[in-house]
Protein backbone atom coordinates (compact mmCIF):
# COMPACT_ATOMS: atom_id res chain seq x y z
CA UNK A 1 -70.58 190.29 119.92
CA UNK A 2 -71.29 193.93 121.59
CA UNK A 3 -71.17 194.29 125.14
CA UNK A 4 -74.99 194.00 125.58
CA UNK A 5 -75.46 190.52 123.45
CA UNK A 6 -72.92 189.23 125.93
CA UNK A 7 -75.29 190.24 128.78
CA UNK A 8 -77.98 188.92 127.25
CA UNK A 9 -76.16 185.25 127.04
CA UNK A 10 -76.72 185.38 131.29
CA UNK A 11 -80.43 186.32 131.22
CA UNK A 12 -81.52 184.25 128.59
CA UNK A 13 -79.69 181.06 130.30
CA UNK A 14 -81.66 182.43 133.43
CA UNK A 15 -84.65 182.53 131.77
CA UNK A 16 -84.54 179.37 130.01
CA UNK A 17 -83.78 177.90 133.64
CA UNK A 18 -86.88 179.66 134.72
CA UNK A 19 -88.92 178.78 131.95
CA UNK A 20 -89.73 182.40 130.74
CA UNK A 21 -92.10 182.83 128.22
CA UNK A 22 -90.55 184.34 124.84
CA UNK A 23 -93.41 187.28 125.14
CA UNK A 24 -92.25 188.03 128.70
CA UNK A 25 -88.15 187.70 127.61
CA UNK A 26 -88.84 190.62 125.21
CA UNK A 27 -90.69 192.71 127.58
CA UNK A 28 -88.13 192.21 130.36
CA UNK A 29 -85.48 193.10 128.42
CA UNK A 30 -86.64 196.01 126.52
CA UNK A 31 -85.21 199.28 127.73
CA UNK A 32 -88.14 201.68 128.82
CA UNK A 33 -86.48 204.72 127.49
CA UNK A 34 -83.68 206.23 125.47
CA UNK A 35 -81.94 209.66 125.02
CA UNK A 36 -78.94 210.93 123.67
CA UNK A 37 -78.25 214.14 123.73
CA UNK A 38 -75.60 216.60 122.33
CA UNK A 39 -73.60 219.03 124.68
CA UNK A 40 -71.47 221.85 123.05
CA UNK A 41 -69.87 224.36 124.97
CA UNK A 42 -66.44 226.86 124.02
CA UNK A 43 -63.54 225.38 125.59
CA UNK A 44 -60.69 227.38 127.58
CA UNK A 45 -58.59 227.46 124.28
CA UNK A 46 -61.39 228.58 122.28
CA UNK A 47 -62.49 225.81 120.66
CA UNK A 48 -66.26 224.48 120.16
CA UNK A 49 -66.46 220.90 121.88
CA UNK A 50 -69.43 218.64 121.02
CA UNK A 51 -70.51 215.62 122.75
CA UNK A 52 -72.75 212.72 123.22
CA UNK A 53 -74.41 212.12 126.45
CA UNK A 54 -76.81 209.34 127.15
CA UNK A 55 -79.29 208.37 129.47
CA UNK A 56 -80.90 204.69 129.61
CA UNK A 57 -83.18 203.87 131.68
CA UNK A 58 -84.22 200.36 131.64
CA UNK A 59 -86.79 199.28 133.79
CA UNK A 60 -89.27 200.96 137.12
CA UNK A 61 -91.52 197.93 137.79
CA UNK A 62 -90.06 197.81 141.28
CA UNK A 63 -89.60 201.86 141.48
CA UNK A 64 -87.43 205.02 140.64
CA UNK A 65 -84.72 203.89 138.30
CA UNK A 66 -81.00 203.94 139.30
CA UNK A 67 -77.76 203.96 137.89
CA UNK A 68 -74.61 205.84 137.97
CA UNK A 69 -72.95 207.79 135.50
CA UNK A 70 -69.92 206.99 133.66
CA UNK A 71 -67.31 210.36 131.81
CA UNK A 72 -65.39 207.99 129.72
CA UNK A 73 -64.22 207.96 126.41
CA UNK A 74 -65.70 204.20 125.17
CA UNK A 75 -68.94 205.83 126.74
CA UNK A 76 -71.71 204.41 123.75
CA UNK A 77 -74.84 203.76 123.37
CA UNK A 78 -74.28 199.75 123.59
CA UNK A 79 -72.39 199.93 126.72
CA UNK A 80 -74.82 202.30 128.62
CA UNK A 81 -77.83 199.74 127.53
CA UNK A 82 -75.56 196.55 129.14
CA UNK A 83 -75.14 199.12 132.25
CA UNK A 84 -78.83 199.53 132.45
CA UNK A 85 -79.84 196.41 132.75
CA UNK A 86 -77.45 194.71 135.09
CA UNK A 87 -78.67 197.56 137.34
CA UNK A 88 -82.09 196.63 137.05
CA UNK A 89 -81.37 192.72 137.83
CA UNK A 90 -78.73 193.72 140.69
CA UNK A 91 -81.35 196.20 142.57
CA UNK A 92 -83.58 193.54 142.55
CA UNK A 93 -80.74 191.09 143.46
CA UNK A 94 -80.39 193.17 146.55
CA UNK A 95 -83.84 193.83 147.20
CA UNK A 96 -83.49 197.72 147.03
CA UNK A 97 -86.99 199.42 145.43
CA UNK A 98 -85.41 200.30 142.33
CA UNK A 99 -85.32 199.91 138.65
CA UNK A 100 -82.04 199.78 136.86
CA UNK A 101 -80.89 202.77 134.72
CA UNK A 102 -77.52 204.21 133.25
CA UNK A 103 -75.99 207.22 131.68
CA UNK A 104 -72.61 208.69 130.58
CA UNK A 105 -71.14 211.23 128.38
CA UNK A 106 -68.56 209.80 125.65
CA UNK A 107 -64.97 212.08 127.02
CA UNK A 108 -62.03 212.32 128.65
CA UNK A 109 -61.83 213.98 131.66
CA UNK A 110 -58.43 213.91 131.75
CA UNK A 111 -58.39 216.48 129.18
CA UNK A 112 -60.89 218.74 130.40
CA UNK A 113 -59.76 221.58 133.05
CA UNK A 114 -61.92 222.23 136.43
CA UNK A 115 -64.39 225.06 134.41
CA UNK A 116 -64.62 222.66 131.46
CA UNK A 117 -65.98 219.82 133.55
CA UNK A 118 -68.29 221.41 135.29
CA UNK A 119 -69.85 223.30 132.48
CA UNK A 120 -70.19 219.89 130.65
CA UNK A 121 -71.81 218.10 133.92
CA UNK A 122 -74.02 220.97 133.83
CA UNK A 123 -75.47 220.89 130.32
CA UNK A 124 -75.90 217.57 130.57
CA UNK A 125 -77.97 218.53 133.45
CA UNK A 126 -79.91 221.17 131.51
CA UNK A 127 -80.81 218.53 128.49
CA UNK A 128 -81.46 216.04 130.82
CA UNK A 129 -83.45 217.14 134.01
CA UNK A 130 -87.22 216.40 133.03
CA UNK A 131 -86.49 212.55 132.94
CA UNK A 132 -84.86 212.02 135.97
CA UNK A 133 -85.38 213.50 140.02
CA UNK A 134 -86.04 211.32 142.97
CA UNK A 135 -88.83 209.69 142.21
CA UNK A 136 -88.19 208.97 138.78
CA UNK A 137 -84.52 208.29 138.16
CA UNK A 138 -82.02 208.77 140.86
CA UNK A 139 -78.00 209.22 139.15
CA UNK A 140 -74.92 208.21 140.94
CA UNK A 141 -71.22 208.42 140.14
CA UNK A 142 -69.15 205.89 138.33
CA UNK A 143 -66.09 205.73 135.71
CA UNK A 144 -64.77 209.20 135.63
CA UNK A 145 -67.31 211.00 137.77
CA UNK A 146 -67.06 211.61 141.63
CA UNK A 147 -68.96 213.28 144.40
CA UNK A 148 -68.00 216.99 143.09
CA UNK A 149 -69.96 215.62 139.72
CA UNK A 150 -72.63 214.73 141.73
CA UNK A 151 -73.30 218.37 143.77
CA UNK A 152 -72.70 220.25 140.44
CA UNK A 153 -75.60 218.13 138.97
CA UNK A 154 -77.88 218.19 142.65
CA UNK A 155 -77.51 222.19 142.34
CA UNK A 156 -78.50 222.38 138.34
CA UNK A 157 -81.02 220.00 138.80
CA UNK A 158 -82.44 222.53 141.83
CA UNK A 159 -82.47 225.51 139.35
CA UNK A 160 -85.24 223.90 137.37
CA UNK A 161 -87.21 222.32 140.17
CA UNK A 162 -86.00 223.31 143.58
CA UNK A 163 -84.59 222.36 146.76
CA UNK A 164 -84.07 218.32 145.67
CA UNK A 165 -81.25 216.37 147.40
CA UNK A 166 -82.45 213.10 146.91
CA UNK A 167 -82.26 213.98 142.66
CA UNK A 168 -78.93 212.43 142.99
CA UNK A 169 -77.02 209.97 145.32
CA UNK A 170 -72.83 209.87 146.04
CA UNK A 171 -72.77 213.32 146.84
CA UNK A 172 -70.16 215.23 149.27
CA UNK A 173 -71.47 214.54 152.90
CA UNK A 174 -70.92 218.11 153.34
CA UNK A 175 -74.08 218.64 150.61
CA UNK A 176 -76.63 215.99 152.18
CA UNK A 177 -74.48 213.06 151.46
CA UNK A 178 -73.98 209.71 153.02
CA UNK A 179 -71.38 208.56 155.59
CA UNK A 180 -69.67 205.41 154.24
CA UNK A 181 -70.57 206.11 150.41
CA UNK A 182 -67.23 206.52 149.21
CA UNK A 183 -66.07 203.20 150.54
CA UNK A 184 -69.63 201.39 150.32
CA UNK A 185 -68.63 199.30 147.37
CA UNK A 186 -65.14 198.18 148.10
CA UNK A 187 -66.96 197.12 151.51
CA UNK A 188 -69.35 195.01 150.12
CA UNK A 189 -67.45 193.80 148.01
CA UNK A 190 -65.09 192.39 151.25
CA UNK A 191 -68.20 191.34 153.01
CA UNK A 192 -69.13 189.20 149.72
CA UNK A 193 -65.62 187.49 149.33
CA UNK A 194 -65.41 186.49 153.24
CA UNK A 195 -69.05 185.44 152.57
CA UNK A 196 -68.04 182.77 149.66
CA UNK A 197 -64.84 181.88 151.53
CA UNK A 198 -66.71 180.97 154.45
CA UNK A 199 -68.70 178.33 152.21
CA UNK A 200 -65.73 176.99 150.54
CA UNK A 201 -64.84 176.57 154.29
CA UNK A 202 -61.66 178.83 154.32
CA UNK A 203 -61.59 181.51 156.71
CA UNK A 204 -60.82 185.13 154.95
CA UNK A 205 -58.20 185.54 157.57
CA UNK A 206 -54.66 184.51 156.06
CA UNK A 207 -56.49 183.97 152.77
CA UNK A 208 -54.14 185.30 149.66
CA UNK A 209 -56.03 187.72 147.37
CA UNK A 210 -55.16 189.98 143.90
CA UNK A 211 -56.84 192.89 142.87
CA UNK A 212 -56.77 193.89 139.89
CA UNK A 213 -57.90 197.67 139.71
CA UNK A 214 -56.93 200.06 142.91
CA UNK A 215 -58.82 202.94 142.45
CA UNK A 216 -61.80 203.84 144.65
CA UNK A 217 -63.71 200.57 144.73
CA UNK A 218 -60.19 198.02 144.47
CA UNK A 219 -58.65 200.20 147.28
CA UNK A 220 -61.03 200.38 149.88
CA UNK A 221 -61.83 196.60 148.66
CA UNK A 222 -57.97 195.84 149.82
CA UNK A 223 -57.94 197.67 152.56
CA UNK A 224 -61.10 196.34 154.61
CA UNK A 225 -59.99 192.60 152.92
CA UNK A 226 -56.19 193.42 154.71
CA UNK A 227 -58.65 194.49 158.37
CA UNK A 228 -60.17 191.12 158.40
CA UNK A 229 -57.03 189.32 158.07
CA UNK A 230 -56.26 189.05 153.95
CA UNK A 231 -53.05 188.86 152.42
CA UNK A 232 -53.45 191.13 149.95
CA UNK A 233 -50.37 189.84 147.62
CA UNK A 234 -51.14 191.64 144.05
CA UNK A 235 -52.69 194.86 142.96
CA UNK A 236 -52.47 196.60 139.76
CA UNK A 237 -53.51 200.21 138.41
CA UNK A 238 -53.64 201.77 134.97
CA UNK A 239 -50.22 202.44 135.07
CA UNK A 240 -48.36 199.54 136.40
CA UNK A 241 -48.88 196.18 138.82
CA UNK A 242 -47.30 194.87 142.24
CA UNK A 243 -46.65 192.09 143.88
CA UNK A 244 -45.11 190.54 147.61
CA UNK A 245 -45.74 186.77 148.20
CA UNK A 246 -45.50 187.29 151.73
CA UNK A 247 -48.50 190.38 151.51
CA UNK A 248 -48.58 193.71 150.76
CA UNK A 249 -48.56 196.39 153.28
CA UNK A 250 -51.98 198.12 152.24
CA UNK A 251 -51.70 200.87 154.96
CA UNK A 252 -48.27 202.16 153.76
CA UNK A 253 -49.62 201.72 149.67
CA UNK A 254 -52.64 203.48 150.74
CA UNK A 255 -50.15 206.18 151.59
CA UNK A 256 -48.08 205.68 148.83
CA UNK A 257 -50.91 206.05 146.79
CA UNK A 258 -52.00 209.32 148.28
CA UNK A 259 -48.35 211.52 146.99
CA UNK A 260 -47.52 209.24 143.85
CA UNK A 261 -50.88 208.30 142.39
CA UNK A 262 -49.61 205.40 141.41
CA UNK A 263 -48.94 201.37 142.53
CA UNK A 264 -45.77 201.69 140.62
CA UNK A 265 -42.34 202.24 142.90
CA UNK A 266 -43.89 201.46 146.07
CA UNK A 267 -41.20 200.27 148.24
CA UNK A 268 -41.55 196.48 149.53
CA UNK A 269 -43.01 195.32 146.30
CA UNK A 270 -42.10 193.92 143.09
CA UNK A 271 -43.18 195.40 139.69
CA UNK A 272 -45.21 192.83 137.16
CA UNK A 273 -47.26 193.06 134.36
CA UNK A 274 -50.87 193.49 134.55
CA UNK A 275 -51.73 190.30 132.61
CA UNK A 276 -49.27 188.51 135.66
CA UNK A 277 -51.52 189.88 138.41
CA UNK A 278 -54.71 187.96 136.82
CA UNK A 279 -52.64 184.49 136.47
CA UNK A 280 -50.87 184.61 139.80
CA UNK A 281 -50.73 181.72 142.53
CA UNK A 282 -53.94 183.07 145.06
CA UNK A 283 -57.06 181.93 146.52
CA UNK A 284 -59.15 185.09 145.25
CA UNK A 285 -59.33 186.76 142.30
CA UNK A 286 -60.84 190.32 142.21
CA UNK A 287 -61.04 191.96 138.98
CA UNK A 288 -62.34 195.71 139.74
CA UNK A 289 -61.20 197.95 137.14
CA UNK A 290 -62.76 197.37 133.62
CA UNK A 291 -65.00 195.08 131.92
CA UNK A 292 -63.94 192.11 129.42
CA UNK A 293 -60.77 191.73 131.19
CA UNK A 294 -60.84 187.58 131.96
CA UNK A 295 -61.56 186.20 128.18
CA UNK A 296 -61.07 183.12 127.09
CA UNK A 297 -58.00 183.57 125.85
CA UNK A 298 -56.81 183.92 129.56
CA UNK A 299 -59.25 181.59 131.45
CA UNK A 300 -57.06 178.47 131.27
CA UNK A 301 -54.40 180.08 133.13
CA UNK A 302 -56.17 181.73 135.85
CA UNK A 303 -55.30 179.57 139.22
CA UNK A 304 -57.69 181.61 141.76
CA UNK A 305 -60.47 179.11 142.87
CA UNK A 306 -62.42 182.19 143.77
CA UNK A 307 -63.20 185.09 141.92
CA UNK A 308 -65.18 188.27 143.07
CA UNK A 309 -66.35 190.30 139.80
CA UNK A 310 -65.94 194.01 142.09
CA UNK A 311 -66.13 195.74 138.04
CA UNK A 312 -69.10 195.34 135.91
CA UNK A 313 -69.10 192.81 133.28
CA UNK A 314 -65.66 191.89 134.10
CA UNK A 315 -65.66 188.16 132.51
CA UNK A 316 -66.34 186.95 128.73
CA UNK A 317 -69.24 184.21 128.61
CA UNK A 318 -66.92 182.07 126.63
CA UNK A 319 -64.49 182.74 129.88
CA UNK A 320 -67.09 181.89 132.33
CA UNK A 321 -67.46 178.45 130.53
CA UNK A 322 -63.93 177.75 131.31
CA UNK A 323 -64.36 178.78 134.67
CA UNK A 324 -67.33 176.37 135.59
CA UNK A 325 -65.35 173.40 133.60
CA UNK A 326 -62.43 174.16 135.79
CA UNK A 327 -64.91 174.31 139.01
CA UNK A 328 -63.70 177.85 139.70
CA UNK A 329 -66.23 179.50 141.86
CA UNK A 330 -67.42 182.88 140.21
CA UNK A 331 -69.49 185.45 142.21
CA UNK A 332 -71.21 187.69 139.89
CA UNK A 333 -71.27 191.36 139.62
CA UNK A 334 -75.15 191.99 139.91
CA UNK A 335 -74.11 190.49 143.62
CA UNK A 336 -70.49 191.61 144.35
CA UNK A 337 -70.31 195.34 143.59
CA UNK A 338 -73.86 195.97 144.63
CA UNK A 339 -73.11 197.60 148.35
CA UNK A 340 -72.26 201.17 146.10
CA UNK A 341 -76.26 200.75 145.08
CA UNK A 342 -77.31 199.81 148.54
CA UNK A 343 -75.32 202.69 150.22
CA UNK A 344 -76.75 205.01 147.60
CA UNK A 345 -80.30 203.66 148.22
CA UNK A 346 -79.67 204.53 152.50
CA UNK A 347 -78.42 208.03 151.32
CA UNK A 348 -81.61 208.64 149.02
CA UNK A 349 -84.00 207.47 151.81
CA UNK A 350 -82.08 209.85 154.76
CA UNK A 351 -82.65 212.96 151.81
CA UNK A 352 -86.20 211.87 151.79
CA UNK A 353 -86.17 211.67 155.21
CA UNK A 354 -84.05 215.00 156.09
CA UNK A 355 -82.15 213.06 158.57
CA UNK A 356 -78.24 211.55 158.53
CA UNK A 357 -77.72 208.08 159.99
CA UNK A 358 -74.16 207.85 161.53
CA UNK A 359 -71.32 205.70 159.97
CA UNK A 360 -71.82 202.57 162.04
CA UNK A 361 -75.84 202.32 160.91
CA UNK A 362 -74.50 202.77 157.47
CA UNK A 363 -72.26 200.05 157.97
CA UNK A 364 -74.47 197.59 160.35
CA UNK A 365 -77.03 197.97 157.67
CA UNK A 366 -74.85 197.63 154.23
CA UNK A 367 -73.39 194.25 155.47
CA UNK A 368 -76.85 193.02 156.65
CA UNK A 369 -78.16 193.59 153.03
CA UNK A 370 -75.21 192.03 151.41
CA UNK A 371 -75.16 188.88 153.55
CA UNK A 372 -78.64 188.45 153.04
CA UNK A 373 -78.29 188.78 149.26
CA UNK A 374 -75.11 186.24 148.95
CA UNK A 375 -77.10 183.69 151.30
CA UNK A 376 -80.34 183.90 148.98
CA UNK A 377 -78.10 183.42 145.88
CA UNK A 378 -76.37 180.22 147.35
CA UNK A 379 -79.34 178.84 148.53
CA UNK A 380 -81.20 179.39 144.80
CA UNK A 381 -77.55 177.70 143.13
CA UNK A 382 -77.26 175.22 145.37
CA UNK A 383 -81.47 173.85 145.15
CA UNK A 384 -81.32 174.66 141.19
CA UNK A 385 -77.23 173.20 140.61
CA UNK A 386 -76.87 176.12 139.11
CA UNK A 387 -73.74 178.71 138.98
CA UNK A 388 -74.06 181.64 141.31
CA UNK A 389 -73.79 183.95 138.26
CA UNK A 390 -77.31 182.55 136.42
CA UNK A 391 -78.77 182.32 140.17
CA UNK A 392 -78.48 185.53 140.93
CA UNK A 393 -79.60 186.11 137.17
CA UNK A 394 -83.05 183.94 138.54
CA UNK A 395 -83.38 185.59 141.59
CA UNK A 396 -83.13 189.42 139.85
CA UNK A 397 -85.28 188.31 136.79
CA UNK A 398 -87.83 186.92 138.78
CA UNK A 399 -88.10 190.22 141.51
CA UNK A 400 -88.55 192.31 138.52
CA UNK A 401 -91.39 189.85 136.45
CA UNK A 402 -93.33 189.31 139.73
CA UNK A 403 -93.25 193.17 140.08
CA UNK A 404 -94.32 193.79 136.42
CA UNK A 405 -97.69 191.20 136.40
CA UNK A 406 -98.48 192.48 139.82
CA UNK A 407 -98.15 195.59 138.60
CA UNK A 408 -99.93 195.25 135.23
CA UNK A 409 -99.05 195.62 131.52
């Protein structure tokens, strides 16, 4: 089953819940356009590279498309469509006036030197810029691209159609970008877990939590969760995994993190596996690295009575059975991870605007969105007796189809 059928299994339980007609399914679902593209450029040894960008952009019934884009080598055309259209449902989840989209170039930037990069982001630019600009389809980073990504593309995209900023969110806030955008989705993310705590009636403070992932979004996710109290016992990285029962210090790993780029030999910690960190004796679970990662091959040992999905698509359907037989509480990723969207959306309206908010409006605003959201997800689980996940599927679906008949065919 590809990565987009799985996706699927969530709407259409959502829809049958809804009672969706077939005709309207298909429509919903459809993707409104497709490119792929082919960049080639000479690289610093000499060499001709060639690669295969995409752009997806699902759906604009409720306004300029939105989605980040992912430099990574499983980059494909199946993924990007599965990335498209949880964007579309968790916009609308959110309330934000956005369709979803998503795009991505199939390479490792590991491999690719400073002048290599750059002249890659840019061609993708050049193939790319008459379907997207700020009011048609607003990119954003993700896997593998950052903020210097995002000005390289804001000053291409200018060449062809001038002065633009709001062409493309998660930019440096040196170059018209937002305060709090780096750490927007890690925050959310927090606000969401104390959120769900607080209606399993456990206070976040003192509450023990893995991560699973500590890059930008699991790192800023640990270290707001350790401000409000959290023990923050487990957190793992491509490289390696850690782990104190009595709670990590996250300011000294932050540091750690900063010269060795790496959990791994942090002092105060033990080292365990990775698939340890996912099993191990907490009260959350917060998977925020890759997708597929809780299967059900792994399900039946995972003890967390909470998880937050802070990655996209981070649980099998077969594992989210398990995880409603074992009445494990699962908050979905078209809820958790959406502050990164939300932040991106306030940095989009100050370009619009020509104006900068300060951090604390950022922040006062970001949480009021996300609280909002969670409360309106529980409210539509808890009337239906439905999970969270397929709630938040209802509540997305039905944004978007309202917006689409009132809108016209």
């Amino acid at each position: 089953m590809s990565a987009y059928e799985k996706a699927e299994r969530y709407f259409d339980h959502a829809a049958e819940v809804m009672g969706l007609s077939d005709n309207m399914r298909i429509l919903l679902k459809t993707p409104l356009r497709e490119v792929k593209v082919q960049i080639a450029l000479e690289m610093d040894d000499g060499q001709i590279g060639t690669y295969i960008g995409y752009r997806i952009q699902h759906d604009n019934a409720r306004g300029p498309m939105k989605g980040g884009l992912r430099f990574h080598p499983a980059v494909d055309a199946d993924e990007v469509l599965m990335l498209a259209s949880l964007m579309t449902w968790k916009t609308a989840v959110v309330n934000l006036p956005y369709g979803g989209a998503k795009g991505g170039i199939s390479i490792d930037v590991s491999k690719l030197s400073h002048r290599e990069l750059e002249s890659i982001t840019r061609k993708f630019v050049d193939e790319l810029h008459d379907v997207f600009g700020p009011d048609t389809d607003i990119p954003a980073p993700d896997m593998g691209t950052n903020a210097q990504v995002m000005a390289w593309i804001m000053n291409q995209y200018a060449k062809y159609h001038g002065y633009s900023p709001a062409c493309v969110t998660g930019k440096p806030v040196e170059l018209h970008g937002a305060y709090g955008r780096n750490e927007a989705t890690g925050r959310g993310v927090a606000i969401i877990t104390r959120s769900a705590l607080e209606k399993l009636k456990k206070p976040v403070s003192g509450a023990r939590v893995a991560i699973q992932g500590f890059g930008n979004v699991g790192s800023f996710t640990a270290e707001i969760l350790h401000e409000m109290g959290a023990e923050i016992i487990a957190v793992s990285d491509a490289f390696g995994a850690i782990k104190n029962e009595e709670g990590l210090d996250i300011p000294e790993l932050l540091k750690h993190m900063e010269e060795y780029k790496k959990v791994e030999g942090f002092d105060g910690a033990e080292e365990i596996d990775n698939s340890t960190l996912l099993t191990a004796d907490v009260d959350v679970l917060i998977p925020a690295a890759i997708g597929g990662v809780l299967t059900k091959e792994n399900a039946d040992d995972i003890r967390a009575k909470l998880i937050i999905e802070a990655a996209n698509n981070p649980t099998t359907p077969d594992a989210d059975e398990i995880f409603e037989r074992k009445e494990i509480l699962v908050i979905p990723d078209i809820l958790a991870n959406a502050g990164g969207v939300t932040v991106s959306y306030f940095e989009w309206v100050q370009n619009r605007q020509h104006f900068k908010w300060e951090l604390e409006e950022v922040r006062k605003r970001l949480e009021k969105i996300m609280v909002t959201g969670f409360d309106r997800v529980w409210k539509i689980a808890e009337e239906k007796k439905i999970s969270p996940r397929i709630a938040a599927y209802v509540l997305g679906i039905g944004r978007v189809g309202r917006a689409t008949v009132l809108g016209g065919i």
